[in-house]
Every structure is written in C-alpha cells, then in structure tokens.
N, C-alpha and C. Protein backbone atom coordinates (compact mmCIF):
# COMPACT_ATOMS: atom_id res chain seq x y z
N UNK A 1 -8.74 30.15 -7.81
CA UNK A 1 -9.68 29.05 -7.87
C UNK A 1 -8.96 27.77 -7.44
N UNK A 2 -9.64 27.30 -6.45
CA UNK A 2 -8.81 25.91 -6.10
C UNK A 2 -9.40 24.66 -7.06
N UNK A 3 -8.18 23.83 -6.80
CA UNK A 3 -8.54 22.62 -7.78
C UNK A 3 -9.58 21.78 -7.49
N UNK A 4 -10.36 21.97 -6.16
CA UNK A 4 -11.73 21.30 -6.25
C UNK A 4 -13.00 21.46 -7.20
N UNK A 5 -12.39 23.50 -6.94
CA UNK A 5 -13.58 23.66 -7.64
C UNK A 5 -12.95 23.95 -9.57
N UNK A 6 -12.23 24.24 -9.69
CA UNK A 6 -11.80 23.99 -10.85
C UNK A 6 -11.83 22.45 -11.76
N UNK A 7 -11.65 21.61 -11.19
CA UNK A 7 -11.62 20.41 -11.33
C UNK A 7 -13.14 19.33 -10.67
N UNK A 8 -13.95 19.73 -10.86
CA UNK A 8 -14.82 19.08 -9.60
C UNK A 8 -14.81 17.10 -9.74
N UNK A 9 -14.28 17.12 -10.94
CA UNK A 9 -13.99 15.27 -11.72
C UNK A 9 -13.19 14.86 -10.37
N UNK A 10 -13.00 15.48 -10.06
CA UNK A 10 -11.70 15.26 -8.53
C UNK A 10 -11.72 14.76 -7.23
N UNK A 11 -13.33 15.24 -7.30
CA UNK A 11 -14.02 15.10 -5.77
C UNK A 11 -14.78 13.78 -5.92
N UNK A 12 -14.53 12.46 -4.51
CA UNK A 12 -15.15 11.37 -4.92
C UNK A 12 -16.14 11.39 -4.81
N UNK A 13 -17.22 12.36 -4.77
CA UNK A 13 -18.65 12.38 -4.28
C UNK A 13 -19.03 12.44 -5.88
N UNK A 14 -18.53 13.62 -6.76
CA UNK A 14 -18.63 13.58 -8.09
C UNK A 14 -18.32 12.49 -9.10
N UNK A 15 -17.15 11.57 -9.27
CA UNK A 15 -16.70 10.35 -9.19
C UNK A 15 -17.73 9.55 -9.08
N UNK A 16 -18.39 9.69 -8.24
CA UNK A 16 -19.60 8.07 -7.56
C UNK A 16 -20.36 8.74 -8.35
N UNK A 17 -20.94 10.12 -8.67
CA UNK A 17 -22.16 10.17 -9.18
C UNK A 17 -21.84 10.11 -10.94
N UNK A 18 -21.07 10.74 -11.30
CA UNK A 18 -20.23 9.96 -12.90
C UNK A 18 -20.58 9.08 -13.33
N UNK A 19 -20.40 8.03 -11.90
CA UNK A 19 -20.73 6.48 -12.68
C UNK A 19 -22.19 6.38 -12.24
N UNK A 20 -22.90 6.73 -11.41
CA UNK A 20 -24.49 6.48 -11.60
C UNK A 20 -24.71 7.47 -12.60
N UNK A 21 -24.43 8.21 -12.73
CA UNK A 21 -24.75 9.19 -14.79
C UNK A 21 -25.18 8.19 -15.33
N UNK A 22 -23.87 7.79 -15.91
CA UNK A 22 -23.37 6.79 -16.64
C UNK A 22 -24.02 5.38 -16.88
N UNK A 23 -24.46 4.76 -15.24
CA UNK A 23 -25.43 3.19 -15.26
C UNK A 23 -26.39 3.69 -15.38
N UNK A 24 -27.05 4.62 -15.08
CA UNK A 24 -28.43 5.09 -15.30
C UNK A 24 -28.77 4.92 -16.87
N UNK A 25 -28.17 5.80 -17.46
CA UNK A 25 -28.33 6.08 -18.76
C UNK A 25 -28.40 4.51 -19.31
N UNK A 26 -27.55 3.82 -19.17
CA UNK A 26 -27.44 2.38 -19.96
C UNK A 26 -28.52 1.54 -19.53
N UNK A 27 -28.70 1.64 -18.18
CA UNK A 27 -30.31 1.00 -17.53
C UNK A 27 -31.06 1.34 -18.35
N UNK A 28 -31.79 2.81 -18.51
CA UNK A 28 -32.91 3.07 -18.68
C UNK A 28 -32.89 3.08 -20.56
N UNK A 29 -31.46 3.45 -21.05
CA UNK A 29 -31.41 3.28 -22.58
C UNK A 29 -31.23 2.16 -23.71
N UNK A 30 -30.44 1.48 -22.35
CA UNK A 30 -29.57 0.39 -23.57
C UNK A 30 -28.47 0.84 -23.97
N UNK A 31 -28.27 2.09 -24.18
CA UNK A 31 -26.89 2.69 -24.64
C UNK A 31 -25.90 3.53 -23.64
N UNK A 32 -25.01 3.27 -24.62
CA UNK A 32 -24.07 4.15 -23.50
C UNK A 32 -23.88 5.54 -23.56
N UNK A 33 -23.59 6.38 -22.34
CA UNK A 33 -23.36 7.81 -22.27
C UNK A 33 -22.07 7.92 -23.14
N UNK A 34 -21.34 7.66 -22.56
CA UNK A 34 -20.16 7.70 -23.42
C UNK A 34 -19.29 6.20 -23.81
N UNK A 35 -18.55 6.07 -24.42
CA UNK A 35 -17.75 5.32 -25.15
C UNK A 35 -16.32 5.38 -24.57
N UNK A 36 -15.53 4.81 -23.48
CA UNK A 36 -14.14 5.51 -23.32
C UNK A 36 -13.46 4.43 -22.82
N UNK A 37 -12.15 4.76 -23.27
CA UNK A 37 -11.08 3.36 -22.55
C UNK A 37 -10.48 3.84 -21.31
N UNK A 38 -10.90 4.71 -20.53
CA UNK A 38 -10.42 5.26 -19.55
C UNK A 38 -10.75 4.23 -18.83
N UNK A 39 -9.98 3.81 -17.72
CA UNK A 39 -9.38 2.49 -16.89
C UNK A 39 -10.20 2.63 -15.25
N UNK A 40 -9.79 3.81 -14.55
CA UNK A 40 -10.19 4.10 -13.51
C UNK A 40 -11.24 5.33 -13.42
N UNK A 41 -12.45 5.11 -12.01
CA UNK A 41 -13.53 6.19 -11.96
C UNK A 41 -13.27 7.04 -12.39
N UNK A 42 -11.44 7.92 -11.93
CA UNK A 42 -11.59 9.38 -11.74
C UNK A 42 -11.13 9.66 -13.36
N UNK A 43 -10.49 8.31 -14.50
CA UNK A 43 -10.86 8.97 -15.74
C UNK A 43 -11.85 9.15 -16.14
N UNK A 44 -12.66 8.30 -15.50
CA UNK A 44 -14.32 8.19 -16.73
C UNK A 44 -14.86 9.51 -16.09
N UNK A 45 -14.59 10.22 -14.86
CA UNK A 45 -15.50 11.04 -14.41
C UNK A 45 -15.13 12.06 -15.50
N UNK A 46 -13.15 12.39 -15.51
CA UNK A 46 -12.74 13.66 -16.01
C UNK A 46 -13.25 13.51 -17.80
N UNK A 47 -13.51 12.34 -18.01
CA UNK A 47 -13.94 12.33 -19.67
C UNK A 47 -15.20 12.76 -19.55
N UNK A 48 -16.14 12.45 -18.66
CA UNK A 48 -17.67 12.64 -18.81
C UNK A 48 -17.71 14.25 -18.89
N UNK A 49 -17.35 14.83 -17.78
CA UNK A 49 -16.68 16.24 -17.56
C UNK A 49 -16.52 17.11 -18.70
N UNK A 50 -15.46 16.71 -19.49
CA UNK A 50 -14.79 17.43 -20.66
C UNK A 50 -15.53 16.93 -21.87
N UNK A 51 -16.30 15.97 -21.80
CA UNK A 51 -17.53 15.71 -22.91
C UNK A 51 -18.00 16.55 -23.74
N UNK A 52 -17.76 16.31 -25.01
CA UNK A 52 -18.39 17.35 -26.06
C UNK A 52 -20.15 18.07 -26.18
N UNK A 53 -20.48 16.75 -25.15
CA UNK A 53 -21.72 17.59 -25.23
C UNK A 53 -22.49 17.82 -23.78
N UNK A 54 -23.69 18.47 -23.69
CA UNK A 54 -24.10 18.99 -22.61
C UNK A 54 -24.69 17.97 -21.57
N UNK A 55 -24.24 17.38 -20.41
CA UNK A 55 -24.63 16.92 -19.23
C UNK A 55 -24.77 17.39 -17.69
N UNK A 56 -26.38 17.38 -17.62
CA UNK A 56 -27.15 18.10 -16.41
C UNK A 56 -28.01 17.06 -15.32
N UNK A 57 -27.36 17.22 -14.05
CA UNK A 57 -28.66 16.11 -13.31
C UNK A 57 -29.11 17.33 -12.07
N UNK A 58 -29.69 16.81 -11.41
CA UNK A 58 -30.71 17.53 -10.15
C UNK A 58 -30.92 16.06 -9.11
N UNK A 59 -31.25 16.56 -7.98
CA UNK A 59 -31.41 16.04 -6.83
C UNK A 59 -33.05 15.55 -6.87
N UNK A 60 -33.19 15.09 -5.40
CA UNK A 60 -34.73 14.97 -5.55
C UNK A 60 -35.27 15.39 -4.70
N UNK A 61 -34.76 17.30 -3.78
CA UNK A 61 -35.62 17.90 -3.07
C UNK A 61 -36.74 18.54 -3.64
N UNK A 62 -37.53 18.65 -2.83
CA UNK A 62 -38.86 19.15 -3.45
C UNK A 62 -39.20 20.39 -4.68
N UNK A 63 -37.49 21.12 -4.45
CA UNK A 63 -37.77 22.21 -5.54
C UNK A 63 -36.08 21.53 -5.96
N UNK A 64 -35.99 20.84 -6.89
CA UNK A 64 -34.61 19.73 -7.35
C UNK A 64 -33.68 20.95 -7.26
N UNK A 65 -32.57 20.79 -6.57
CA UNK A 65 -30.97 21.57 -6.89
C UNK A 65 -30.44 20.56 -8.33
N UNK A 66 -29.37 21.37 -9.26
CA UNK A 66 -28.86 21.05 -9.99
C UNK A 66 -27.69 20.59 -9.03
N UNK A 67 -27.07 19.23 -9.42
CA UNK A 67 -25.93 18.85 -8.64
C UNK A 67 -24.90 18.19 -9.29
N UNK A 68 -24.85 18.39 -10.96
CA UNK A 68 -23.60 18.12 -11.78
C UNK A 68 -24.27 18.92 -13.19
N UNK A 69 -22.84 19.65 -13.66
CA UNK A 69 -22.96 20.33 -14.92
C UNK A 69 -21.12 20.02 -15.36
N UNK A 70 -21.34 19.49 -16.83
CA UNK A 70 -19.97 19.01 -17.04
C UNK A 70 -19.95 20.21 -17.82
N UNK A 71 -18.55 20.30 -18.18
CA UNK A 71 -17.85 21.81 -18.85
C UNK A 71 -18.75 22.41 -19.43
N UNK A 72 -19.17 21.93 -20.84
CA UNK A 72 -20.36 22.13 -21.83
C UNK A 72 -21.34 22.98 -21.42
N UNK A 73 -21.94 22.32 -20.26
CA UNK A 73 -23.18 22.92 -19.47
C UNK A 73 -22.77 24.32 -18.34
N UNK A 74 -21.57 23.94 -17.80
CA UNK A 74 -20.94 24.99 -17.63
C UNK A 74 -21.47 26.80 -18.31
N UNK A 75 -20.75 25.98 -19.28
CA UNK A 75 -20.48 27.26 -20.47
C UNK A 75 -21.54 27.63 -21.01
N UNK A 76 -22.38 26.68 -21.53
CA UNK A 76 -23.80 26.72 -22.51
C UNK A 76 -24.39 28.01 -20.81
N UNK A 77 -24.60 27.76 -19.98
CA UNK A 77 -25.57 28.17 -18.64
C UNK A 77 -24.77 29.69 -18.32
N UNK A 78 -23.15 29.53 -18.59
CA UNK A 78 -22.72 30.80 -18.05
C UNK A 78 -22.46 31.16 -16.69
N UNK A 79 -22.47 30.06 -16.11
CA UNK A 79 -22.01 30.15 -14.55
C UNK A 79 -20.60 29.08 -13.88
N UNK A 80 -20.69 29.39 -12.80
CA UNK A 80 -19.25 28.68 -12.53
C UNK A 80 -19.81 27.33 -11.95
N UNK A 81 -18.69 26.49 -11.35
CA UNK A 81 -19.40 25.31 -10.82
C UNK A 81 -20.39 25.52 -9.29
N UNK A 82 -19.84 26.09 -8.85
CA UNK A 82 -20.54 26.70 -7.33
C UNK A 82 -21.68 27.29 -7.95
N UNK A 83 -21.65 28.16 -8.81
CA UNK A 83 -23.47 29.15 -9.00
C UNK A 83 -24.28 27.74 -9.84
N UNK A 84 -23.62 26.60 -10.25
CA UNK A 84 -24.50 26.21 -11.04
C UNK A 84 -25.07 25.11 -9.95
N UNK A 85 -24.18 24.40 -9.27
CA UNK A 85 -24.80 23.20 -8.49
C UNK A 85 -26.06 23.57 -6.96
N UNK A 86 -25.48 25.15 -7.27
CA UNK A 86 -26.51 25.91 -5.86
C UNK A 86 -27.87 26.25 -6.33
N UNK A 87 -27.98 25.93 -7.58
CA UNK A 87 -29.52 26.72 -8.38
C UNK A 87 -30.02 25.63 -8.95
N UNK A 88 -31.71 25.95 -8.61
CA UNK A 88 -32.87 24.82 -8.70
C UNK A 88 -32.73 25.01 -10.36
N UNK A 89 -32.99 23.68 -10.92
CA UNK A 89 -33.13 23.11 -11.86
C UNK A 89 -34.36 24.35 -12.56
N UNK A 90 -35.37 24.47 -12.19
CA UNK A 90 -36.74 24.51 -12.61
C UNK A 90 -35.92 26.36 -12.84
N UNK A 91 -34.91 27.03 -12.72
CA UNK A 91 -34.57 28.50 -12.94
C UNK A 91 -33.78 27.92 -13.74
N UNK A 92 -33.62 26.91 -14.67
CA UNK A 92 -32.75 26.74 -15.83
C UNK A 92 -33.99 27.06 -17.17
N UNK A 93 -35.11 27.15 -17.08
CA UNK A 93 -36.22 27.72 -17.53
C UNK A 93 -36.92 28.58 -17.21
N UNK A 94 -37.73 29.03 -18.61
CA UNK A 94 -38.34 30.51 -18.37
C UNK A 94 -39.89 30.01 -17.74
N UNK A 95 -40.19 31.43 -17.09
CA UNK A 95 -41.15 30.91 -16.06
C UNK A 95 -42.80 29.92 -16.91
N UNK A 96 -42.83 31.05 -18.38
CA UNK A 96 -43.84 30.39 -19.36
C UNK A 96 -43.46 28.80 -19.33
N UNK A 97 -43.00 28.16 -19.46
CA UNK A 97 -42.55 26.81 -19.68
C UNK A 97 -42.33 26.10 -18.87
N UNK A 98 -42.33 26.67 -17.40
CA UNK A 98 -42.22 25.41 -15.98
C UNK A 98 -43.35 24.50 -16.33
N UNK A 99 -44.44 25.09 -16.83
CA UNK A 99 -45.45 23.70 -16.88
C UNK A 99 -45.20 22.68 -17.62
N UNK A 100 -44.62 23.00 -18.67
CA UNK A 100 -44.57 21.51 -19.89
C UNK A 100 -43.25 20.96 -19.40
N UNK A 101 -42.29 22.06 -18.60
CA UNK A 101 -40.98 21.09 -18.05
C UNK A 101 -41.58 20.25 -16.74
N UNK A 102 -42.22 20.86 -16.18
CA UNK A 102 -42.94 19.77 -15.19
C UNK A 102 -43.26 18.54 -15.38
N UNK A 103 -44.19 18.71 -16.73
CA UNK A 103 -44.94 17.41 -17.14
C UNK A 103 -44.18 16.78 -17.56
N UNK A 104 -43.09 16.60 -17.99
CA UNK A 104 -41.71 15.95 -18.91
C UNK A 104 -40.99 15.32 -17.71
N UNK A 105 -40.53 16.34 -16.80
CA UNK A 105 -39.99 15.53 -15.53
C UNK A 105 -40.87 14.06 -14.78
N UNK A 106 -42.23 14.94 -14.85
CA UNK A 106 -42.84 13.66 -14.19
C UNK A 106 -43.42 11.90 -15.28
N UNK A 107 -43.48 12.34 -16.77
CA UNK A 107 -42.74 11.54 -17.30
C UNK A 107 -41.56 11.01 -17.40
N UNK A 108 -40.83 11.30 -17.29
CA UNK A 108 -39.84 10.74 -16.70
C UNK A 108 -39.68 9.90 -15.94
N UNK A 109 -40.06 10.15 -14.67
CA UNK A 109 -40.15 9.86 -13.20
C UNK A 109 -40.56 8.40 -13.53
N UNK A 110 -42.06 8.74 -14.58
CA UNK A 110 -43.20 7.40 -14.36
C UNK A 110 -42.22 6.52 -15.66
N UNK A 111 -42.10 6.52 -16.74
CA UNK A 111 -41.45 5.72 -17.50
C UNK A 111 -39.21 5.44 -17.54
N UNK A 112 -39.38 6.25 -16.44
CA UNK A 112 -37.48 5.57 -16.83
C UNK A 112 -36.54 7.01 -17.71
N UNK A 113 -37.11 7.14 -18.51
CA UNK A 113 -36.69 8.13 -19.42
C UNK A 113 -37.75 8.34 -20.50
N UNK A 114 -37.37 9.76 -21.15
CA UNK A 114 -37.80 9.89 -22.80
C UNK A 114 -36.51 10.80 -23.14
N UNK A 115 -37.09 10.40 -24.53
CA UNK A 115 -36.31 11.32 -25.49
C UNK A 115 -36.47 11.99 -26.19
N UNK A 116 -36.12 12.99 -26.99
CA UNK A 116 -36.37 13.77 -28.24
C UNK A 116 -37.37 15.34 -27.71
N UNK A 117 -36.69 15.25 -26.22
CA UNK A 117 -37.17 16.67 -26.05
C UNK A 117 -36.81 17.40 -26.91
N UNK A 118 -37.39 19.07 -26.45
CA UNK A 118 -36.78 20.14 -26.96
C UNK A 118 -37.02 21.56 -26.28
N UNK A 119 -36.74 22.18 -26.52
CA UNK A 119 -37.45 23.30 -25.62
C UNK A 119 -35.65 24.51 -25.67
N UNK A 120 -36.66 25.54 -24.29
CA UNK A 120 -36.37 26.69 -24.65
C UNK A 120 -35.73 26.67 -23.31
N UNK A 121 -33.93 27.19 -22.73
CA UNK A 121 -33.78 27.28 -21.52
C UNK A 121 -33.25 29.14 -21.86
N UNK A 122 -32.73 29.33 -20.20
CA UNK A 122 -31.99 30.14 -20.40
C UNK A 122 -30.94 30.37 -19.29
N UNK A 123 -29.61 31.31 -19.85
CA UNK A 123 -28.65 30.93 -19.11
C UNK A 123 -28.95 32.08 -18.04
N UNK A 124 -27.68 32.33 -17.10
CA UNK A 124 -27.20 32.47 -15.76
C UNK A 124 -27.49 33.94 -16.30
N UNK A 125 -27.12 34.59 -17.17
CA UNK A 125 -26.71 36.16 -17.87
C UNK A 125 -28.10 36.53 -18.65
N UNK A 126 -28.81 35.46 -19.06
CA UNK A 126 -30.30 36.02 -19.45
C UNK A 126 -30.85 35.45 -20.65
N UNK A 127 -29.46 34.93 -21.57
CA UNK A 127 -29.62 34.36 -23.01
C UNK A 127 -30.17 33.33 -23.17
N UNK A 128 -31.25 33.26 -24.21
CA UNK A 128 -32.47 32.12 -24.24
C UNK A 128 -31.32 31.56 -25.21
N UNK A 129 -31.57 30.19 -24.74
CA UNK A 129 -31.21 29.22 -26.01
C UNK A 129 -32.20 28.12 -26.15
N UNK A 130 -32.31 27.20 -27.59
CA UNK A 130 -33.25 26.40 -27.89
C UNK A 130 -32.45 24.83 -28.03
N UNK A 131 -32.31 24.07 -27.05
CA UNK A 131 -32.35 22.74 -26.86
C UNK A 131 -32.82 21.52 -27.84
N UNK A 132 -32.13 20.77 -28.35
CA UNK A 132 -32.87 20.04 -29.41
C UNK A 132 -32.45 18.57 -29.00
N UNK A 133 -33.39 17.13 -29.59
CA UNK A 133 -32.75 15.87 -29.04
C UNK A 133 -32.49 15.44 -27.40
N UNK A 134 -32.83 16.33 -26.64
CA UNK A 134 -32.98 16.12 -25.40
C UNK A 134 -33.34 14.65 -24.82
N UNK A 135 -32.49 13.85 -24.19
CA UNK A 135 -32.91 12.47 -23.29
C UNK A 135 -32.61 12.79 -22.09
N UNK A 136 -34.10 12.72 -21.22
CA UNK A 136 -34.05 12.91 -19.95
C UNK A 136 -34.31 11.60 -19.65
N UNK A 137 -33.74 11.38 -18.22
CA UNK A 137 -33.54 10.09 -17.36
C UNK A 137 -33.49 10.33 -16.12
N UNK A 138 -33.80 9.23 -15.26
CA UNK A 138 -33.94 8.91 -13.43
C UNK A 138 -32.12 8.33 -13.41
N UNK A 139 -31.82 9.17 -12.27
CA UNK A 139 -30.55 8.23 -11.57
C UNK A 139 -30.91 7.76 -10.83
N UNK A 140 -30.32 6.10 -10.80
CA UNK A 140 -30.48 5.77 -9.55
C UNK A 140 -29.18 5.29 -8.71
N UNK A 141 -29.03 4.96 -7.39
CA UNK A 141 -27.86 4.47 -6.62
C UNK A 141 -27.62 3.22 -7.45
N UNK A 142 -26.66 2.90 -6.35
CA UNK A 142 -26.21 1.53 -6.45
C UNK A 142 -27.39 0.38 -5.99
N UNK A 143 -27.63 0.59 -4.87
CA UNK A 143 -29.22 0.08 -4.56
C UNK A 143 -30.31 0.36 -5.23
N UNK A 144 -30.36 0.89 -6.52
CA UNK A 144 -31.03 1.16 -7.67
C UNK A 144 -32.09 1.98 -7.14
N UNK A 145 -31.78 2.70 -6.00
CA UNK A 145 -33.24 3.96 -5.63
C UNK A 145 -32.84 4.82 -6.35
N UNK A 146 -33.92 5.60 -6.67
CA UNK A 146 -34.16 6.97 -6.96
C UNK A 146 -33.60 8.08 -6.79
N UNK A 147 -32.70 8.59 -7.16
CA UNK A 147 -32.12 9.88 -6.26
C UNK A 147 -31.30 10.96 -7.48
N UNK A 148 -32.46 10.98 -8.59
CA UNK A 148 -32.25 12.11 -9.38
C UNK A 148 -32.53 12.51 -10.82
N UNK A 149 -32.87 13.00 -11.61
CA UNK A 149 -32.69 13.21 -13.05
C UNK A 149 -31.15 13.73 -13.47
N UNK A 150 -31.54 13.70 -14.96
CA UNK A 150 -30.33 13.73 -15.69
C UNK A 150 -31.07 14.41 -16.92
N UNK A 151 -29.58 14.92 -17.60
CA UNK A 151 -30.35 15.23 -19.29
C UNK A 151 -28.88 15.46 -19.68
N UNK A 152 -29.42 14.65 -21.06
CA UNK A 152 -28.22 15.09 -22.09
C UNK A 152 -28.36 15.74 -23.49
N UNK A 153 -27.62 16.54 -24.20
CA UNK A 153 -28.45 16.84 -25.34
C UNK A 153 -26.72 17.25 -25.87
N UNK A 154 -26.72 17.38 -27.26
CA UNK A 154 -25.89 18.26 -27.58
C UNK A 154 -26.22 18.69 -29.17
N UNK A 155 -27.21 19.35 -28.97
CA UNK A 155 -27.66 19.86 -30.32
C UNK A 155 -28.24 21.53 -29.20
N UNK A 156 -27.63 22.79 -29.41
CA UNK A 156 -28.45 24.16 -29.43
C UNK A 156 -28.21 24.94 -30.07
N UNK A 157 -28.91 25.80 -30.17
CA UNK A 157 -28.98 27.60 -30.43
C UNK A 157 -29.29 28.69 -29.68
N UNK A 158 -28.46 29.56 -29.65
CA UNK A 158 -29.03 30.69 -29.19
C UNK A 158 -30.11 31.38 -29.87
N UNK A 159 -30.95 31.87 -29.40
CA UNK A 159 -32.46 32.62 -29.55
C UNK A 159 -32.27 34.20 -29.76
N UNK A 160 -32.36 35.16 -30.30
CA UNK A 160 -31.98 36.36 -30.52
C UNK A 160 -33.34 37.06 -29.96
C-alpha cells in the first residue's frame, strides 16, 4: 500500500477539502468540527482523519460519489480508501430507505444543514448498523459555492 493511499491526509486535494469540512461545518453550525492546536493544513487534515468519530462527504454528481471517509468511517463501512471514495453515497443505504435519505439530503441542500438524524446504513460486507445524532451539512468552496455534503455522527450500533 503506498503512502497516498494509506495516508490520504497527504494528498493536497484532501488537505483543501479538510479545511472546507471544517468552514462548512462552522458556517452552517456555529461550531466547530473539531477543536485542535495543530498549526499547519496537513495537521488539521491528519487530525480530522484520525478523529474519534465518523466523517463522510459526497460530491455533487447527479448520483453523489463519496469523496472523503476519515479512519472511523473507514472502518465503521469496511472498505479501503479507494472502494470507499469510488461508491455513490446513496449504496451507503439500504434500498427501503433511499427515500427518507433523499428527503434529508434535499433538506439539507434547502436549509444549510440539520441535525439529529438517525437511521439505518450498511457497510461494504453487508452489516446493517444504526446511526444516531447525525449532522448533515452543504460544503462549500472558498468562493462559498456548493460543491458537496458532509455528515458527522459518532454515536452507532450494529443491527443483528
């Protein structure tokens, strides 16, 4: 495994999007994603990264690619960084539930964020787990366009 993909905190494309994570969340919340005295991008990226809890964003093609999963999400999903950033968001759910994840996204879209989702995903290997505290959010650039969701949560269970 090379250190790109082992490391993806590494790559400045990941780096730039770290910190729109990051302003997004404080735009649309008031609060911060994380809390850290890390000095330069590529710490705040590798802290966001190694974050205790689960952080997920998507693109804004018509069927969204997932295009950052920090360790957590990694692991919680069961895939590597390559299987996870290549697979549409909307197969991080079971097919019963694309509709109410739909409607949540496009809230989203229209208000900035919400919070206090919850719901049911499942990983890469098949295992349902149940999501709790969920805040979904819009990234935007530096030019403050549009160019993605986000979610953070770190409350789950696995589903038996």
């Amino acid at each position: 495994m090379t250190s790109i993909i082992e490391f993806p905190w590494q790559q400045e494309a990941i780096i730039r999007h770290s910190q729109r994570l990051m302003s997004s969340f404080q735009h649309w919340t008031g609060d911060c994603l994380l809390n850290i005295n890390a000095s330069s991008p590529q710490e705040k990226a590798q802290v966001l990264f190694e974050a205790p809890f689960v952080l997920v964003s998507h693109g804004i093609e018509s069927n969204p690619i997932f295009n950052y999963g920090n360790r957590k999400a990694l692991e919680l999903w069961e895939l590597s960084w390559e299987e996870f950033i290549t697979m549409p968001s909307r197969k991080s759910a079971e097919e019963v539930v694309q509709e109410e994840r739909d409607r949540l996204l496009a809230e989203a879209a229209t208000k900035g964020f919400i919070s206090n989702y919850s719901g049911i995903r499942i990983s890469g290997n098949g295992k349902r787990f149940y999501i709790e505290d969920t805040i979904l959010w819009n990234v935007v650039d530096e030019q403050n366009q549009h160019c993605g969701q986000a979610a953070f949560f770190s409350k789950w269970k696995f589903i038996t």
